[in-house]
Protein backbone atom coordinates (compact mmCIF):
# COMPACT_ATOMS: atom_id res chain seq x y z
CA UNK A 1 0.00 0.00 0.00
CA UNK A 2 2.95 2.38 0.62
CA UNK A 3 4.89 1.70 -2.30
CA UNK A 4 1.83 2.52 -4.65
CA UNK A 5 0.97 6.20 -2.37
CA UNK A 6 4.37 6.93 -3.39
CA UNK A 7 4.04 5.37 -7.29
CA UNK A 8 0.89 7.33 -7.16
CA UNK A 9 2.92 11.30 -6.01
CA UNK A 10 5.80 10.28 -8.17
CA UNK A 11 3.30 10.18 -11.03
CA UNK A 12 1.77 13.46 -10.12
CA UNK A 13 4.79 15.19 -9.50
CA UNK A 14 5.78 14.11 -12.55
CA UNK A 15 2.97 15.40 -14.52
CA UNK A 16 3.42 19.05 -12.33
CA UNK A 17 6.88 19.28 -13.95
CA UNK A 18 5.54 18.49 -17.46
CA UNK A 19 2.30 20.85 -16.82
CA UNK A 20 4.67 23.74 -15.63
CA UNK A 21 6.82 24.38 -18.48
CA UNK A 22 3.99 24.06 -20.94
CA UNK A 23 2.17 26.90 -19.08
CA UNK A 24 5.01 28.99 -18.76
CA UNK A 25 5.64 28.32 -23.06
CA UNK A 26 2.07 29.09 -23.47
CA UNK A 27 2.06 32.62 -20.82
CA UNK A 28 5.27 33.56 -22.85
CA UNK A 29 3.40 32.71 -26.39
CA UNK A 30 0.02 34.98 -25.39
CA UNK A 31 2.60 37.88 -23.96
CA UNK A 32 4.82 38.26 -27.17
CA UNK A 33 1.19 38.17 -29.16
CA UNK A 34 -0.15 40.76 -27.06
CA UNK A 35 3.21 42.73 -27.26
CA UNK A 36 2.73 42.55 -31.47
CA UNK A 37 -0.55 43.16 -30.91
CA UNK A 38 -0.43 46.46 -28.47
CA UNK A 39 2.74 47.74 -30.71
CA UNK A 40 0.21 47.50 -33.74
CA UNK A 41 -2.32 49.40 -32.32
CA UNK A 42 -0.36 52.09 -31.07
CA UNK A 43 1.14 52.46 -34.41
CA UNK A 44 -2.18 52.93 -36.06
CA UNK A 45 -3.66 54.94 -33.49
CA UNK A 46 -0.54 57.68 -34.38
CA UNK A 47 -1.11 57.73 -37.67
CA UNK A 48 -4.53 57.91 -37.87
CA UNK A 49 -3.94 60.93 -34.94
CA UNK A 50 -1.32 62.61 -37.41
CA UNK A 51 -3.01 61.85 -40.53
CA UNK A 52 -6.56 62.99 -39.29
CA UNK A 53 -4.75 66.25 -38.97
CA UNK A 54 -2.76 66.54 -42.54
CA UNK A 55 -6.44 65.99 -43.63
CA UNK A 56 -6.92 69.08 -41.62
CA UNK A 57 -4.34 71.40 -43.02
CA UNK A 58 -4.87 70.39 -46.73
CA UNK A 59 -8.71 71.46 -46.47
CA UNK A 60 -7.83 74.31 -44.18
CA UNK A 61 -5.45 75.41 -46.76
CA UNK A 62 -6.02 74.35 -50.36
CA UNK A 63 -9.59 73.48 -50.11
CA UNK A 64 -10.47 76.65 -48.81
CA UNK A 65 -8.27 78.43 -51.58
CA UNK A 66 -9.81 76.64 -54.00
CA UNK A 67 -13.17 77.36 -53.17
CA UNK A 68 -12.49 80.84 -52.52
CA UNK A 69 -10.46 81.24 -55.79
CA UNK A 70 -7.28 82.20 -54.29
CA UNK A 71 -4.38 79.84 -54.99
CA UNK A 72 -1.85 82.05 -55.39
CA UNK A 73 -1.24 81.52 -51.75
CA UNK A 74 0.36 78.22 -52.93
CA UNK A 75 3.20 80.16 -53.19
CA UNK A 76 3.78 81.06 -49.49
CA UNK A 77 5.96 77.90 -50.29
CA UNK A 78 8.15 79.88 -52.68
CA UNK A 79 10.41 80.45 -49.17
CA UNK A 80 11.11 76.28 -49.02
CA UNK A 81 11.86 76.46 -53.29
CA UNK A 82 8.40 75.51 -54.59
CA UNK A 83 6.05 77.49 -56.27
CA UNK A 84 3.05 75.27 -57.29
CA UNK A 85 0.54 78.15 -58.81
CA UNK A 86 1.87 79.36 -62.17
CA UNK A 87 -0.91 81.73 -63.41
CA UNK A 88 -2.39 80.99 -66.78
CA UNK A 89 -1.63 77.50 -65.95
CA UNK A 90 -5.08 75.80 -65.29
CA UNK A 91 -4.06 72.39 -66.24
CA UNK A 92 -1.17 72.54 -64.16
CA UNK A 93 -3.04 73.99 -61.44
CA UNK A 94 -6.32 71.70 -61.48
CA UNK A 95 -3.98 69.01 -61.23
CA UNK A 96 -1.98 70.33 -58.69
CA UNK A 97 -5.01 70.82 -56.40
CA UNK A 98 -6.31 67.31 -57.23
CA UNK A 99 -2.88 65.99 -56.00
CA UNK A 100 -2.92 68.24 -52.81
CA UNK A 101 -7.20 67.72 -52.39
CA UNK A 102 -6.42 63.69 -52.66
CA UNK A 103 -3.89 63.53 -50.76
CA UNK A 104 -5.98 64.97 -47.50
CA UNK A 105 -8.75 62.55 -48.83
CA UNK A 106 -6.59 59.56 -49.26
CA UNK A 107 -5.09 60.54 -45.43
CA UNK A 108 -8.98 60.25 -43.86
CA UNK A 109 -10.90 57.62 -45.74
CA UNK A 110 -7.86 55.20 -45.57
CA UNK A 111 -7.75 55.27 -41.78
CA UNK A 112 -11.40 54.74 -41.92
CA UNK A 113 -10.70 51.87 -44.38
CA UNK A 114 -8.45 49.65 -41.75
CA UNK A 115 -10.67 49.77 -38.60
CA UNK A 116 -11.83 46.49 -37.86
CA UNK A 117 -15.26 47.92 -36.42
CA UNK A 118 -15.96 49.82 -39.10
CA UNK A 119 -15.65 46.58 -41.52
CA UNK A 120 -17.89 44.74 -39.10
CA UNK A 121 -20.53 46.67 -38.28
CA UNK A 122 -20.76 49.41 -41.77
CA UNK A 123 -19.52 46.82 -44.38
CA UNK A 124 -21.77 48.53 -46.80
CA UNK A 125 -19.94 52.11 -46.12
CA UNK A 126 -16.39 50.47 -45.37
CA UNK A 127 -17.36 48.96 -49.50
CA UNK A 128 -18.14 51.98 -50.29
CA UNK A 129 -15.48 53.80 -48.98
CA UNK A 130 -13.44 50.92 -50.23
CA UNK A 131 -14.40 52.13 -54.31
CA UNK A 132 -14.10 56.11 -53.35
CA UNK A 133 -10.32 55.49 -52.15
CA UNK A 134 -9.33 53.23 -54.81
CA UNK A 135 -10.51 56.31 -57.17
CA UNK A 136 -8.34 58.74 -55.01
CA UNK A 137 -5.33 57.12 -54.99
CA UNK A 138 -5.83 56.49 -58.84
CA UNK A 139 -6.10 60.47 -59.08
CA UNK A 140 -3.13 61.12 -56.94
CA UNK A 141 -0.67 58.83 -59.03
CA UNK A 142 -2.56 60.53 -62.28
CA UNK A 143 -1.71 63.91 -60.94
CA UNK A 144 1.68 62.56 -59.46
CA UNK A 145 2.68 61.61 -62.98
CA UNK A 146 1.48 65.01 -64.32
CA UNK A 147 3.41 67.36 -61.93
CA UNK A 148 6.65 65.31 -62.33
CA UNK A 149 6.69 64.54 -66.12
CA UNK A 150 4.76 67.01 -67.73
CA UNK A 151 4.29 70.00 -65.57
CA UNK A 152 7.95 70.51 -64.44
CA UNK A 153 10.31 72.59 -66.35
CA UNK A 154 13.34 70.81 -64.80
CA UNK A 155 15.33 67.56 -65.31
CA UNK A 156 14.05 64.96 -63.60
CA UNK A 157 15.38 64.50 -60.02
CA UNK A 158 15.34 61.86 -57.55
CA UNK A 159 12.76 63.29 -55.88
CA UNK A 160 10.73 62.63 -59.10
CA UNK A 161 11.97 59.18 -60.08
CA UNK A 162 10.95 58.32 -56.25
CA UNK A 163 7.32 59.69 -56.84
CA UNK A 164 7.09 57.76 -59.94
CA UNK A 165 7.91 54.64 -58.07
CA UNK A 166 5.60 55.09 -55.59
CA UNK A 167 2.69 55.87 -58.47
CA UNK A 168 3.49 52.48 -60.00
CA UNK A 169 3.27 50.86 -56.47
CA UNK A 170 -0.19 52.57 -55.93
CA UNK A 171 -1.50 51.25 -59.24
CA UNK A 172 -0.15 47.52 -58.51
CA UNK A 173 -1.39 47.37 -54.89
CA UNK A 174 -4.64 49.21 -55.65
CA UNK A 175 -5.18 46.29 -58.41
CA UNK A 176 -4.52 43.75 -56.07
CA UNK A 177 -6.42 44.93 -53.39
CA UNK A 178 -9.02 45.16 -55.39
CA UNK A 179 -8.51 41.82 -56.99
CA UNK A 180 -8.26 40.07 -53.72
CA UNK A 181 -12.00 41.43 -52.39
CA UNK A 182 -13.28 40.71 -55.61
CA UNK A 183 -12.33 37.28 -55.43
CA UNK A 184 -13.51 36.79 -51.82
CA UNK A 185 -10.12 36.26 -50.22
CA UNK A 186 -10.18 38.59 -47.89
CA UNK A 187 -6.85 37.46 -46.18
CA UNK A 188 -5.00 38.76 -49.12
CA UNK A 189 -7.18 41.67 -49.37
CA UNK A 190 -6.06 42.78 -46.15
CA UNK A 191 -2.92 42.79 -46.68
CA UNK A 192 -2.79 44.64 -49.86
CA UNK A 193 -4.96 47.36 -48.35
CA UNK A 194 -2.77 48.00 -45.64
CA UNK A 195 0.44 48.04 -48.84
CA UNK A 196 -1.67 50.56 -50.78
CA UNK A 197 -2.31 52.23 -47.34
CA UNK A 198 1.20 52.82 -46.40
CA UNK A 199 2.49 53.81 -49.97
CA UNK A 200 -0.54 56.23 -50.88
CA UNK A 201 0.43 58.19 -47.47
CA UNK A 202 4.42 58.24 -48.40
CA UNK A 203 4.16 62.30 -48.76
CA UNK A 204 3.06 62.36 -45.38
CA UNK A 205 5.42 59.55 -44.74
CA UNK A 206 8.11 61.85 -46.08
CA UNK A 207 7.40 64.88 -44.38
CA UNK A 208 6.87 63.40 -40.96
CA UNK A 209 10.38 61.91 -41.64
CA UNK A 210 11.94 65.07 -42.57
CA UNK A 211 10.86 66.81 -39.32
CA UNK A 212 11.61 64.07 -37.33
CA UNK A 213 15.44 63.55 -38.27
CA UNK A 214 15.89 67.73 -37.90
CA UNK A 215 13.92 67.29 -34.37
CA UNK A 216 16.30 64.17 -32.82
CA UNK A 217 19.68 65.60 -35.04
CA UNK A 218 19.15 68.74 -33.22
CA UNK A 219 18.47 67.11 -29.91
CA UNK A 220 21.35 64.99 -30.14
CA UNK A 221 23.53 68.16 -30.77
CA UNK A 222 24.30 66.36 -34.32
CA UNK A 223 23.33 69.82 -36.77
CA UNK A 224 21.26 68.54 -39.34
CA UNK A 225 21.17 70.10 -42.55
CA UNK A 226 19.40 69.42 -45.67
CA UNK A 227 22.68 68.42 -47.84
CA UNK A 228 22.68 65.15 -45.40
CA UNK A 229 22.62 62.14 -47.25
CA UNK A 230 19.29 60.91 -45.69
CA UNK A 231 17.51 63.43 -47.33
CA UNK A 232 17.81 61.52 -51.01
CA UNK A 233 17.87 58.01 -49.30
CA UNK A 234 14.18 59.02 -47.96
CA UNK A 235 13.07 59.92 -51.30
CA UNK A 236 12.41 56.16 -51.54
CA UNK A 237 12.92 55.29 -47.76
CA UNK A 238 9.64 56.60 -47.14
CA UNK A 239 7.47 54.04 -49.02
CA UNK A 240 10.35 51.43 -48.80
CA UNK A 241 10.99 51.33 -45.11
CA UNK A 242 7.13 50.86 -43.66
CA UNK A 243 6.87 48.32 -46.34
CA UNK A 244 9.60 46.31 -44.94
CA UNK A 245 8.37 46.95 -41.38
CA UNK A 246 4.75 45.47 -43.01
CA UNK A 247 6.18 42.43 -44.48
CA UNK A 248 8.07 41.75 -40.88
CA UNK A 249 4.84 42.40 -39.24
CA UNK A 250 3.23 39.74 -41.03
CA UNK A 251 5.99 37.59 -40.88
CA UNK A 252 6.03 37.80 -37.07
CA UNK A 253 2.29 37.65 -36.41
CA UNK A 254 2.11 34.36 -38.75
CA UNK A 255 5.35 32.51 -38.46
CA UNK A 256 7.65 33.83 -36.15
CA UNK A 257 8.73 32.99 -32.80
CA UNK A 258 8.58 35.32 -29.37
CA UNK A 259 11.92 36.50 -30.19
CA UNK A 260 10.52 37.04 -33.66
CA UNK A 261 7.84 38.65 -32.42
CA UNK A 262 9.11 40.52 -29.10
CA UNK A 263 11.78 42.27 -32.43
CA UNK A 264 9.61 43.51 -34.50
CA UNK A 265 6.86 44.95 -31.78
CA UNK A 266 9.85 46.49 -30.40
CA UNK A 267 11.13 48.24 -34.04
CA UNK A 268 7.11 49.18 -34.57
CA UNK A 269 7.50 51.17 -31.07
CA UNK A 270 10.51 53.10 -31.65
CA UNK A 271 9.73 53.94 -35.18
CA UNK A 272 6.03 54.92 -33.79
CA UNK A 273 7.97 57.39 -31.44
CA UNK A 274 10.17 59.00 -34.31
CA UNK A 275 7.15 59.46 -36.39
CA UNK A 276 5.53 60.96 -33.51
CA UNK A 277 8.25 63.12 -32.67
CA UNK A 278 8.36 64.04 -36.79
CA UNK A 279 4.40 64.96 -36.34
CA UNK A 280 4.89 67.02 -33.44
CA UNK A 281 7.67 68.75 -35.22
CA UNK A 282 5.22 68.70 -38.27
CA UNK A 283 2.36 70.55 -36.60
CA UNK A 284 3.66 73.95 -35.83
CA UNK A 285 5.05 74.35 -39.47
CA UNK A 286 1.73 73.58 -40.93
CA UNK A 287 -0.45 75.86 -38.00
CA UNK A 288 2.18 78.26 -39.33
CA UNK A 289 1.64 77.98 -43.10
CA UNK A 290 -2.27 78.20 -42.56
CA UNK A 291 -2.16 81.52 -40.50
CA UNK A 292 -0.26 83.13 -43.20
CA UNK A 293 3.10 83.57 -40.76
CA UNK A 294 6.39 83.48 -42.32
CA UNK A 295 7.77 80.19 -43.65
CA UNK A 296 10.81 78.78 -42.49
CA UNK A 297 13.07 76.05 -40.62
């Protein structure tokens, strides 16, 4: 009778030590998802914060000029080397303030676009919304093309060969994304949106980046200028680096491992931050341009 009590807490002991690991494996597993997960949403919540805003500005600025008939305060930006009114120039112009007009469109509905509750409970307006976008960002490559190839006196510059990429990019992922719902696989669908998302939004991309690396240079006492070399590599860095944080994203949530996992929710955190401190940099200069003060950096 002894010897089977203590066959009988060998065996559950036993099972204890086999039970304990695999709790602490699964504890760890539901932690590093809910890391990818909370890194994800705080991501999208910036964006959507800083984008909401850029929506703001464009109305506040060219909408309003438009509608009043007043663009030649386009050319407050004559101080930063562009001058996008040229009188007598309505093709030039109309396209111009499609770009600009699209671009603030493109930065609202597309938010709208990824939240899951507006898919679930409005699927007719998220569909929609869905066709209205997909028109925009067709417009804003359009115009894109236009302004770079047609409009602008000068040689093409990097600058222009990187908005050029970025139009083709809109026009593949657009297709796709459009392919995918159309074909019911929604999996796919997703994850061309959120592509078409990312590369639609480079401009903004590009300007929270620019503000951002003259915000932490400065702080970091490193003088920033703009003959830096990041200043061409983020021509294309700007549509090519959230794409590569996408594809890890996906990567992670799918197929990695916590490590996998803990990485890339800690890269989507501090490259929220920079484009937070980029935004917050952003802001002033844009409050700036719309109350008519004097441009500058």
């Amino acid at each position: 009778m002894e010897k089977t009590s203590v066959a009988v807490a060998d065996l559950a002991v036993t099972k204890y030590d086999q039970t304990k690991p695999q709790s602490q494996t699964t504890s760890s597993a539901k932690f590093a998802d809910r890391s990818l997960k909370y890194s994800a949403t705080f991501w999208f919540v910036s964006v959507m914060a800083g984008q909401w805003f850029f929506f703001y500005y464009i109305m506040a600025f060219y909408g309003f000029s438009v509608i009043n008939d007043n663009m030649e305060i386009w050319n407050r930006w004559e101080a930063m080397g562009s001058k996008p009114y040229h009188a007598g120039d309505f093709a030039g112009n109309f396209a111009f303030a499609a770009h600009a007009i699209g671009a603030g469109i493109v930065a609202f509905g597309g938010a709208l676009q990824l939240i899951p509750q507006v898919r679930s409970y409005f699927p007719k307006f998220h569909k929609i919304n869905g066709y209205v976008y997909l028109s925009t960002v067709f417009c804003l490559a359009i115009s894109g093309f236009y302004l770079v190839w047609v409009r602008d006196p000068e040689p093409i510059t990097l600058s222009g060969i990187g908005t050029s990429i970025n139009g083709l990019l809109i026009f593949a992922f657009a297709y796709l994304a459009l392919r995918r719902a159309v074909n019911r696989d929604i999996v796919s669908h997703k994850k061309w949106a959120l592509r078409l998302f990312l590369v639609s939004n480079a401009q903004w991309t590009l300007r929270v980046g620019v503000f951002s690396y003259l915000v932490t240079g400065s702080m970091l006492g490193l003088k920033p200028s703009f003959s830096d070399v990041f200043f061409p590599m983020w021509t294309f860095g700007c549509f090519v680096l959230p794409l590569a944080t996408l594809q890890l994203y996906f990567y992670a949530k799918e197929k990695g491992g916590n490590r996998v996992k803990y990485i890339t929710s800690g890269a989507l955190c501090v490259l929220t931050v920079l484009m937070l401190i980029g935004a917050v940099g952003f802001t002033p200069f844009l409050l700036t341009v719309m109350s008519g003060g004097e441009i500058a950096l």
